[in-house]
PDB file of N, CA and C in Angstrom:
ATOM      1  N   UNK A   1     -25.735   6.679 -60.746  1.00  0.00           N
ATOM      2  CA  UNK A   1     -24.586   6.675 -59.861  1.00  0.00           C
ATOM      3  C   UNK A   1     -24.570   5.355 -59.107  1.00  0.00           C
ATOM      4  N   UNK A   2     -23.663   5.056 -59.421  1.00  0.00           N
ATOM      5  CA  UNK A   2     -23.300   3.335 -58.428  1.00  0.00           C
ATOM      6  C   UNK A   2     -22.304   3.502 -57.277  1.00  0.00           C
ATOM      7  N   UNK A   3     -21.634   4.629 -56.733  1.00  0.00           N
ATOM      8  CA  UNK A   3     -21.081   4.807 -55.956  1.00  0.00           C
ATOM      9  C   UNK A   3     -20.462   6.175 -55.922  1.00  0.00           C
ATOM     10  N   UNK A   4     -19.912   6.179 -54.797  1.00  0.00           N
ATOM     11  CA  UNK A   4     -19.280   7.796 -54.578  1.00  0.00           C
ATOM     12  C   UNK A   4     -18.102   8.024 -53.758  1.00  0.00           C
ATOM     13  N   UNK A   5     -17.073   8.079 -53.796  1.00  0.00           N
ATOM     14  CA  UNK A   5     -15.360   8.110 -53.565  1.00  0.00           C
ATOM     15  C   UNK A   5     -15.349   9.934 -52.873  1.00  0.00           C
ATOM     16  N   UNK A   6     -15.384   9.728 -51.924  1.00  0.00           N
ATOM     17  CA  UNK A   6     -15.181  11.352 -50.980  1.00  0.00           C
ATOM     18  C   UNK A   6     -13.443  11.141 -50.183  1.00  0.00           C
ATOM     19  N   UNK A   7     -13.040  12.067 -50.510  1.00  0.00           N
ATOM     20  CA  UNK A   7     -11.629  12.585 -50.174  1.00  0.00           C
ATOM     21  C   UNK A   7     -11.520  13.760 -49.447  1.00  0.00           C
ATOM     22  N   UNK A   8     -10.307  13.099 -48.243  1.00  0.00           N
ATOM     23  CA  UNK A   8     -10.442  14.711 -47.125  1.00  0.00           C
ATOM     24  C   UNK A   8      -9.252  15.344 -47.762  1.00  0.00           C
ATOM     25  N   UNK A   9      -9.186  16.132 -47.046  1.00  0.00           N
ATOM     26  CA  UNK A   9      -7.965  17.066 -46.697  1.00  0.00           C
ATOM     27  C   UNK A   9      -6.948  16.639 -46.788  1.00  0.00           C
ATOM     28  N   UNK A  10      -5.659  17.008 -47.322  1.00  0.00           N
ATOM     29  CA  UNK A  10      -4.529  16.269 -47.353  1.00  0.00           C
ATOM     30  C   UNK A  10      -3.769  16.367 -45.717  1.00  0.00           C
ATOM     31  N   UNK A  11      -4.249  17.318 -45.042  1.00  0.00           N
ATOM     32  CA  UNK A  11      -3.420  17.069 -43.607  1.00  0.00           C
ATOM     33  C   UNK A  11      -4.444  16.541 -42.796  1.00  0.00           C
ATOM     34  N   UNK A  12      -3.654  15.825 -41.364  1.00  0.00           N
ATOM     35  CA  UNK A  12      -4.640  15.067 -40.302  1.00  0.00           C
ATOM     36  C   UNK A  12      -5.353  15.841 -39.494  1.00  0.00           C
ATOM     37  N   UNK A  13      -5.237  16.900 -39.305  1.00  0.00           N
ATOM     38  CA  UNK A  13      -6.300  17.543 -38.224  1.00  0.00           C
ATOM     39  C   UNK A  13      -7.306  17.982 -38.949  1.00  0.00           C
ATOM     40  N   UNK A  14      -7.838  18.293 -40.381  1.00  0.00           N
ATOM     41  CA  UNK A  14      -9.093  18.918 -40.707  1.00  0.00           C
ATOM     42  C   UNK A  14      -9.722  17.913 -41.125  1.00  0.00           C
ATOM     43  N   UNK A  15     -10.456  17.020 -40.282  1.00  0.00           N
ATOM     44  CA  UNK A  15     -11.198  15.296 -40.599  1.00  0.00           C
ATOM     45  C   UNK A  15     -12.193  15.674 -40.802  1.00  0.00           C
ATOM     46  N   UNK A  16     -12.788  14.965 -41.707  1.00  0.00           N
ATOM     47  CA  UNK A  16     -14.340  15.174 -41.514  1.00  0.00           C
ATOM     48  C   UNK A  16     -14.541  13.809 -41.179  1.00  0.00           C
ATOM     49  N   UNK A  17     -15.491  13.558 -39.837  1.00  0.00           N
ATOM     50  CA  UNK A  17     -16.109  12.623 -39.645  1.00  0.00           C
ATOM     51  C   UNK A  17     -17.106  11.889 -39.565  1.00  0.00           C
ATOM     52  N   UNK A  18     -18.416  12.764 -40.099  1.00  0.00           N
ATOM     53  CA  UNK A  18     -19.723  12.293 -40.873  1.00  0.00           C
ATOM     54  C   UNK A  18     -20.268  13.569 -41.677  1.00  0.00           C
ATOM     55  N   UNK A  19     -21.243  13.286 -42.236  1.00  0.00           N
ATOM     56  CA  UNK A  19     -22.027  13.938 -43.262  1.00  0.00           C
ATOM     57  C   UNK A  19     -23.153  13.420 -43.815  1.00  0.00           C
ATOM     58  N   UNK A  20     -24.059  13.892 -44.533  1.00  0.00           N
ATOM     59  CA  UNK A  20     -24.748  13.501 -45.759  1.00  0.00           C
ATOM     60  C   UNK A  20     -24.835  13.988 -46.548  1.00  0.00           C
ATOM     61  N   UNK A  21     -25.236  13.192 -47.738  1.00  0.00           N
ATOM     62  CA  UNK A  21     -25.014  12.968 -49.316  1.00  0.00           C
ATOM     63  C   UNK A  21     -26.669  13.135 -49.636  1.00  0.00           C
ATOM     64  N   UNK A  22     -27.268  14.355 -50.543  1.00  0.00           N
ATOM     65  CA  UNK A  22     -28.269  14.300 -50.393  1.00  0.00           C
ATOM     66  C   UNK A  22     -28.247  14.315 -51.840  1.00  0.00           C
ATOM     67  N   UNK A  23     -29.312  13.848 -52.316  1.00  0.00           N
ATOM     68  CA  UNK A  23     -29.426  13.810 -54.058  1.00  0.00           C
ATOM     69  C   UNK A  23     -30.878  14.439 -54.148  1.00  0.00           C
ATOM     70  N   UNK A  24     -30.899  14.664 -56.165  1.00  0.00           N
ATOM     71  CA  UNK A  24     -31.531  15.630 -56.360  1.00  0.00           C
ATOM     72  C   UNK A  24     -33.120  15.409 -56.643  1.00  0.00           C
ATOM     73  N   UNK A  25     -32.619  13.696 -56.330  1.00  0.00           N
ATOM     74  CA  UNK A  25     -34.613  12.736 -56.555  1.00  0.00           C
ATOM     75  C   UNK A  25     -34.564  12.613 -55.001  1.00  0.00           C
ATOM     76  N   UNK A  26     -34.176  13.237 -54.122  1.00  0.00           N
ATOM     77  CA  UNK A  26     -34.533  13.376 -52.697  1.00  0.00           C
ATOM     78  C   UNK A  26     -34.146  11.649 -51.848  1.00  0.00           C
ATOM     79  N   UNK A  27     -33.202  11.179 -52.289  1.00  0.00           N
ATOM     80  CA  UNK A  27     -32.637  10.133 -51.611  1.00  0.00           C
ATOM     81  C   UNK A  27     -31.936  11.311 -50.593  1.00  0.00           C
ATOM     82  N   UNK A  28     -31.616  10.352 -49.454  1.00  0.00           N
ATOM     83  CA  UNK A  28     -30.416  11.169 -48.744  1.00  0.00           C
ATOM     84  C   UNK A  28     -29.652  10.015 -47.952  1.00  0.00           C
ATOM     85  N   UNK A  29     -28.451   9.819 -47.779  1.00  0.00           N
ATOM     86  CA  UNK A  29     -27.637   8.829 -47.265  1.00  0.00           C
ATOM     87  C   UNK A  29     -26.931   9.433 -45.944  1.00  0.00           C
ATOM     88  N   UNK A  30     -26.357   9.091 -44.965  1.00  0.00           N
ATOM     89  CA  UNK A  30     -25.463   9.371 -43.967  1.00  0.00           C
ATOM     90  C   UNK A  30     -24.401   8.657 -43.864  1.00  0.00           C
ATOM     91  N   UNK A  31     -23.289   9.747 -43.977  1.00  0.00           N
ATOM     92  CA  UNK A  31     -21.856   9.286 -44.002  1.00  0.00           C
ATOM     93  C   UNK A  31     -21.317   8.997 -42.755  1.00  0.00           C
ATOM     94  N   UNK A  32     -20.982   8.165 -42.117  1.00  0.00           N
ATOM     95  CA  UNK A  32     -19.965   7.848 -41.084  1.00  0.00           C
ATOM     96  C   UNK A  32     -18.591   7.415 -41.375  1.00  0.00           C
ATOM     97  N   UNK A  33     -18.056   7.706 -40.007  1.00  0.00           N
ATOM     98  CA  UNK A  33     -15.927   7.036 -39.995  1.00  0.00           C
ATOM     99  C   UNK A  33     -15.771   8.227 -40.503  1.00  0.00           C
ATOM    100  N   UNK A  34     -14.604   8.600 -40.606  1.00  0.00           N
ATOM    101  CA  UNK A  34     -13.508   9.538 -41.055  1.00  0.00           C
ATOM    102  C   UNK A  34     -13.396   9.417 -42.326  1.00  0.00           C
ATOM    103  N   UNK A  35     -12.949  10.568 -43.149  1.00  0.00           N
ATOM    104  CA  UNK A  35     -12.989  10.479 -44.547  1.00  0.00           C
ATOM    105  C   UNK A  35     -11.366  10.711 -44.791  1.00  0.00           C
ATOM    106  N   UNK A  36     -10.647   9.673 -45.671  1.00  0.00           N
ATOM    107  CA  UNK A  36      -9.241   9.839 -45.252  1.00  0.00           C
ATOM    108  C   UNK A  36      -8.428  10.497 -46.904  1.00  0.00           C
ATOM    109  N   UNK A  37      -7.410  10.933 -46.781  1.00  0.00           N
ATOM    110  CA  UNK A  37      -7.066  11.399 -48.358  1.00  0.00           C
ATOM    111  C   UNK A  37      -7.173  10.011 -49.592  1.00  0.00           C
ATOM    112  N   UNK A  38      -6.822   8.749 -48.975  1.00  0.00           N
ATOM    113  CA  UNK A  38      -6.911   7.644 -49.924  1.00  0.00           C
ATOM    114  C   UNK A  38      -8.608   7.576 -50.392  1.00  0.00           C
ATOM    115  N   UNK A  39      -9.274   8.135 -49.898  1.00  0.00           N
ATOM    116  CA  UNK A  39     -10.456   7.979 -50.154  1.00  0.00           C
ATOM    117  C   UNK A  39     -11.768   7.054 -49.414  1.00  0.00           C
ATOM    118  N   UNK A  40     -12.426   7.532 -48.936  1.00  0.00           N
ATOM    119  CA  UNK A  40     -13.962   6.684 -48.192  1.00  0.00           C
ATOM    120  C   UNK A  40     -15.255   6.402 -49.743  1.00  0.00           C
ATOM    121  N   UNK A  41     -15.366   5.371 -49.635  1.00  0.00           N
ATOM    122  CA  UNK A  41     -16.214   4.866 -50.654  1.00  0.00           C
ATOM    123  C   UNK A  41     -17.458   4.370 -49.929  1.00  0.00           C
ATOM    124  N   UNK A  42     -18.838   5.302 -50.745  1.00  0.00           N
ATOM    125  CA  UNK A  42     -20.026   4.975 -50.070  1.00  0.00           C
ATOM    126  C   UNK A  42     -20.802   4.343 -51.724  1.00  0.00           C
ATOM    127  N   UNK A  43     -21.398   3.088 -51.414  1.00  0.00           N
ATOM    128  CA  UNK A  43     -21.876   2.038 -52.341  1.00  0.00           C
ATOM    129  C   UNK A  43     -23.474   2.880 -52.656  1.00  0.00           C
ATOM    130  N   UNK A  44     -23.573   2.619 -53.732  1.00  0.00           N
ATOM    131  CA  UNK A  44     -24.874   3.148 -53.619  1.00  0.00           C
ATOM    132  C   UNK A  44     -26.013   2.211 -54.453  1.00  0.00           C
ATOM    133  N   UNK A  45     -25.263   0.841 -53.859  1.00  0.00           N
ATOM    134  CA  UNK A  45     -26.037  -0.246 -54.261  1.00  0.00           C
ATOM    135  C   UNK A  45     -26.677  -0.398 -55.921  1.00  0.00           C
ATOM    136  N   UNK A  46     -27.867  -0.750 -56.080  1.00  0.00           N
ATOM    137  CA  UNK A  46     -28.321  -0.714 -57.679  1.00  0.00           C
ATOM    138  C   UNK A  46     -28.156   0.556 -58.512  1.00  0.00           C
ATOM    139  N   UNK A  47     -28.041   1.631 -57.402  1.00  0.00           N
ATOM    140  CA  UNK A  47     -27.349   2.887 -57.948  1.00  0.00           C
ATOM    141  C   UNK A  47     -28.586   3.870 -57.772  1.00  0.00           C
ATOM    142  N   UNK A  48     -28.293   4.964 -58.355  1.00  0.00           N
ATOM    143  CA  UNK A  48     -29.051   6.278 -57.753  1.00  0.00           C
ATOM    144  C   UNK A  48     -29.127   7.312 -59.166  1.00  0.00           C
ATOM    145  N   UNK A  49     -30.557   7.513 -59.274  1.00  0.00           N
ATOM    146  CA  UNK A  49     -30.548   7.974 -60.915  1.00  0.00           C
ATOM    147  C   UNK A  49     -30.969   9.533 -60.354  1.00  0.00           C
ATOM    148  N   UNK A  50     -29.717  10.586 -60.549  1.00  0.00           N
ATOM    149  CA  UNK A  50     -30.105  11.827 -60.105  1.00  0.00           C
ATOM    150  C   UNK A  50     -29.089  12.648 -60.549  1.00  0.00           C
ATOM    151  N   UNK A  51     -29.866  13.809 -60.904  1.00  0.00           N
ATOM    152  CA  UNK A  51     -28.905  14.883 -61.704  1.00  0.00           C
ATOM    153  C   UNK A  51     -27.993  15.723 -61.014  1.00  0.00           C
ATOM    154  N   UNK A  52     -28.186  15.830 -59.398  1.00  0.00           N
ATOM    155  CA  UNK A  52     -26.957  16.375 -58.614  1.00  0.00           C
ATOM    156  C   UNK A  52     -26.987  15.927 -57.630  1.00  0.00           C
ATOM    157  N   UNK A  53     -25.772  16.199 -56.384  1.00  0.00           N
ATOM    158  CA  UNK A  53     -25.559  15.395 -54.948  1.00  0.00           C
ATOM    159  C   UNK A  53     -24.767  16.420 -54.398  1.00  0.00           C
ATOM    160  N   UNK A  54     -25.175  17.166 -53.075  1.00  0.00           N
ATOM    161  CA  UNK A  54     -24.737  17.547 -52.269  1.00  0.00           C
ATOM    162  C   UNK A  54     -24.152  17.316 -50.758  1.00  0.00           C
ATOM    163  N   UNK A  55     -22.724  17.165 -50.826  1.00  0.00           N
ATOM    164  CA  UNK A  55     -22.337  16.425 -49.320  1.00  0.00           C
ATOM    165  C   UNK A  55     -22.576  17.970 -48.581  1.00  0.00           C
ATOM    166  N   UNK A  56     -22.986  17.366 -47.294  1.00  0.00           N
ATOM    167  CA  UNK A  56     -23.141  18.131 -45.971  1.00  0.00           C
ATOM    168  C   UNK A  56     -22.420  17.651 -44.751  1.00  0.00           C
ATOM    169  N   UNK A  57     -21.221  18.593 -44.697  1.00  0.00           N
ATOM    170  CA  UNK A  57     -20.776  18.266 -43.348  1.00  0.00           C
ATOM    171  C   UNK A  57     -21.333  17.690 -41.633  1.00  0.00           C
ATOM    172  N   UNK A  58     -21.412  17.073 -41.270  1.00  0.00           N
ATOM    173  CA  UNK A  58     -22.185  16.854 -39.714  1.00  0.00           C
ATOM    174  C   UNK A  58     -21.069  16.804 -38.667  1.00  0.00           C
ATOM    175  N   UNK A  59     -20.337  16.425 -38.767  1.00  0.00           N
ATOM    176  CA  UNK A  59     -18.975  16.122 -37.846  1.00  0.00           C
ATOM    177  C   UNK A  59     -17.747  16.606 -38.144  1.00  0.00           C
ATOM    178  N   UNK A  60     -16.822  16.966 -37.027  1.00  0.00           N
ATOM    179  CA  UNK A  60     -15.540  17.170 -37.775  1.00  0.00           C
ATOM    180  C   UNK A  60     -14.926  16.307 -36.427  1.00  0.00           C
ATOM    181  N   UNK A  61     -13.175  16.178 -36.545  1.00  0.00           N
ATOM    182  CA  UNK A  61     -12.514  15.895 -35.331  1.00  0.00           C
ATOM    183  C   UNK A  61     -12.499  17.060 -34.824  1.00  0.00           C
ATOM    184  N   UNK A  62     -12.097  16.980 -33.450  1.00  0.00           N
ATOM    185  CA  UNK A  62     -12.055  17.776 -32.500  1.00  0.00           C
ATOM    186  C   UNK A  62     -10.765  19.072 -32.674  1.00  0.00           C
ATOM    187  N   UNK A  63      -9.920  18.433 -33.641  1.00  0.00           N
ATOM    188  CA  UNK A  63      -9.015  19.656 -34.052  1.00  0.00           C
ATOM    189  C   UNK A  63      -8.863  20.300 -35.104  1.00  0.00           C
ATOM    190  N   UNK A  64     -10.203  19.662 -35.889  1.00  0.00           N
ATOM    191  CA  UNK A  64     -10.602  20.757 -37.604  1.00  0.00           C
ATOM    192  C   UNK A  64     -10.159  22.364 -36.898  1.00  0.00           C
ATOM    193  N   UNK A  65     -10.253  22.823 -38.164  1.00  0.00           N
ATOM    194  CA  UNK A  65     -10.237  24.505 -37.959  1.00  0.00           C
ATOM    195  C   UNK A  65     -10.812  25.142 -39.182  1.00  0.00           C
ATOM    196  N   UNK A  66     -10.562  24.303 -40.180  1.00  0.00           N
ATOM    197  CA  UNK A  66     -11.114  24.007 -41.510  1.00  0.00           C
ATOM    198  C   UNK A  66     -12.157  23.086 -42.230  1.00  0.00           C
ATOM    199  N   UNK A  67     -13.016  23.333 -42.600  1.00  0.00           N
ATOM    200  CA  UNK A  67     -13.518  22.054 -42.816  1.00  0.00           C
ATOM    201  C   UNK A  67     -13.885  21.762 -43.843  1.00  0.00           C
ATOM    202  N   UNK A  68     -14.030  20.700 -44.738  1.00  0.00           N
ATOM    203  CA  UNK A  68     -14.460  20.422 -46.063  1.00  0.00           C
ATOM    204  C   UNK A  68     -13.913  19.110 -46.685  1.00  0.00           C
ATOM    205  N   UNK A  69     -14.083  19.275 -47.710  1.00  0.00           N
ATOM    206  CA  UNK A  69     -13.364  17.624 -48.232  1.00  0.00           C
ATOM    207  C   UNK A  69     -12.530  18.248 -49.472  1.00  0.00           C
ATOM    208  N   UNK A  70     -11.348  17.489 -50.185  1.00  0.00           N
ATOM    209  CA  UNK A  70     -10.707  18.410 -51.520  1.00  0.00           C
ATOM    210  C   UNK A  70     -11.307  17.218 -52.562  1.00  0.00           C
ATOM    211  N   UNK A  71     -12.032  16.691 -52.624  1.00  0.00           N
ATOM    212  CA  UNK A  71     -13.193  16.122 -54.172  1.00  0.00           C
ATOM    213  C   UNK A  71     -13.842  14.831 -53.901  1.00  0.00           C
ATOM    214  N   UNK A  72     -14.913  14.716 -54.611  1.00  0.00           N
ATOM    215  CA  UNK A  72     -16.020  14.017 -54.585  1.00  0.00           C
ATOM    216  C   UNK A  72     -15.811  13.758 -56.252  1.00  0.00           C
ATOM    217  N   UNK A  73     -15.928  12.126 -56.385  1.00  0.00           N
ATOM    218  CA  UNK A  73     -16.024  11.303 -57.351  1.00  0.00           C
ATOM    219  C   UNK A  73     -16.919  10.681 -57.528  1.00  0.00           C
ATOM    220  N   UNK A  74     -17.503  11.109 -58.710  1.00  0.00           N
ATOM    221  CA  UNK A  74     -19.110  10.113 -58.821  1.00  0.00           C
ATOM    222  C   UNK A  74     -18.619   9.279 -59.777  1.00  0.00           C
ATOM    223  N   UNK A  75     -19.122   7.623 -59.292  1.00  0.00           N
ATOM    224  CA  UNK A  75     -18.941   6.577 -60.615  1.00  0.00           C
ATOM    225  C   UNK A  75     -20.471   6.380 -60.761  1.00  0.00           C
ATOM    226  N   UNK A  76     -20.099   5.043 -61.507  1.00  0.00           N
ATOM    227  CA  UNK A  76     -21.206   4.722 -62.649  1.00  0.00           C
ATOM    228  C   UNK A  76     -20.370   3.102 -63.153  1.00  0.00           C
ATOM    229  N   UNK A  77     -21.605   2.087 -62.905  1.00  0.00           N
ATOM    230  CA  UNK A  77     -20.988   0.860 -63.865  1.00  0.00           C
ATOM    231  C   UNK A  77     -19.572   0.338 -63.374  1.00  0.00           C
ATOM    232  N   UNK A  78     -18.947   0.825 -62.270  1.00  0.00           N
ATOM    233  CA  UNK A  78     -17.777   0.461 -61.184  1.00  0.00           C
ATOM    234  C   UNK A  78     -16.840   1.053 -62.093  1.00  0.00           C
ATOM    235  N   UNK A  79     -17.100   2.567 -62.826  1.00  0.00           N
ATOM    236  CA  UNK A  79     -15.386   3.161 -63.052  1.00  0.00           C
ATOM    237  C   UNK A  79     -16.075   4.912 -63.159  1.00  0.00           C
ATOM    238  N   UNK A  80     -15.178   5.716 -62.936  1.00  0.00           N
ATOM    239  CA  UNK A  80     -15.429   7.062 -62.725  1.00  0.00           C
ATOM    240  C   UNK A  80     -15.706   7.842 -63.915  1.00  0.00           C
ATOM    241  N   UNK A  81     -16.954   9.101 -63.540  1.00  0.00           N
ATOM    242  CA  UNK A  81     -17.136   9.377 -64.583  1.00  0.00           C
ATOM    243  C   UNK A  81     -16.453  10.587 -64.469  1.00  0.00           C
ATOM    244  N   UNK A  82     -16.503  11.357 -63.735  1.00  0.00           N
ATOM    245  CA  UNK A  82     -16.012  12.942 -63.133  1.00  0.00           C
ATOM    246  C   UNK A  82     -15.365  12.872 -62.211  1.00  0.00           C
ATOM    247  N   UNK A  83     -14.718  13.844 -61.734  1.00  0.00           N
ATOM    248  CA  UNK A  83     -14.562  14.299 -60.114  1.00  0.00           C
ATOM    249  C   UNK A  83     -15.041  15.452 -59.912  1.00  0.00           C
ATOM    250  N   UNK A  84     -15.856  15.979 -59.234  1.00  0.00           N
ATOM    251  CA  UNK A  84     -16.227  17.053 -58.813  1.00  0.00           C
ATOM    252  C   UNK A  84     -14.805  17.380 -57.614  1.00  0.00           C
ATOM    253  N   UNK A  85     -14.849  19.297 -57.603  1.00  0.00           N
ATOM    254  CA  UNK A  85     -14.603  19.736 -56.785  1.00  0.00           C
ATOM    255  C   UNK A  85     -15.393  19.945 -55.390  1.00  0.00           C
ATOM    256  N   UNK A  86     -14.746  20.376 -54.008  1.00  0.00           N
ATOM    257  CA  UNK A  86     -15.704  20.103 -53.056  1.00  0.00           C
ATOM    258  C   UNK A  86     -16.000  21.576 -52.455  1.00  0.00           C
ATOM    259  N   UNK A  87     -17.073  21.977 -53.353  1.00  0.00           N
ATOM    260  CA  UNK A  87     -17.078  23.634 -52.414  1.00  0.00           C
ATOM    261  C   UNK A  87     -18.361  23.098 -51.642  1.00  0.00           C
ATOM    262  N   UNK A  88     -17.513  23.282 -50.450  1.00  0.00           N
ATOM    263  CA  UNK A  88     -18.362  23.468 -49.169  1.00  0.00           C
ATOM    264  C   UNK A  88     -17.263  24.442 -48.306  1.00  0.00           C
TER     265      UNK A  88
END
């Protein structure tokens, strides 16, 4: 994995505003800023060799009621391989 494309909610009040990204060789990253529908892109530098990744909510705005993200995109080599759905 060379990077990871997280997408909120299509309306403005259910933000998510941090998290972490924990993988399955026990890296774990922390997400900050707001995650917006165009998409928040977290680099994952020389990349990250692991068979799954779980985002974890930490923050929301102050007027969530809902919370979650609607998909998580894992690339590879700077183009996408999947999109995962976001059940959280």
């Amino acid at each position: 994995m060379r990077k990871i494309v997280l997408y909120g909610r299509p309306n403005t009040f259910n933000t998510v505003t941090s998290g972490v990204l924990s993988f399955s060789d026990g890296t774990i990253i922390k997400v900050t800023g707001s995650i917006s529908t165009s998409g928040s892109t977290v680099s994952l530098g020389a990349g990250i060799w692991a068979s799954s990744v779980r985002f974890t909510t930490a923050g929301t705005s102050l007027s969530s009621t809902s919370v979650g993200l609607s998909e998580i995109a894992i690339c590879t080599f700077s183009f996408l391989i999947f999109p995962l759905l976001a059940l959280i």
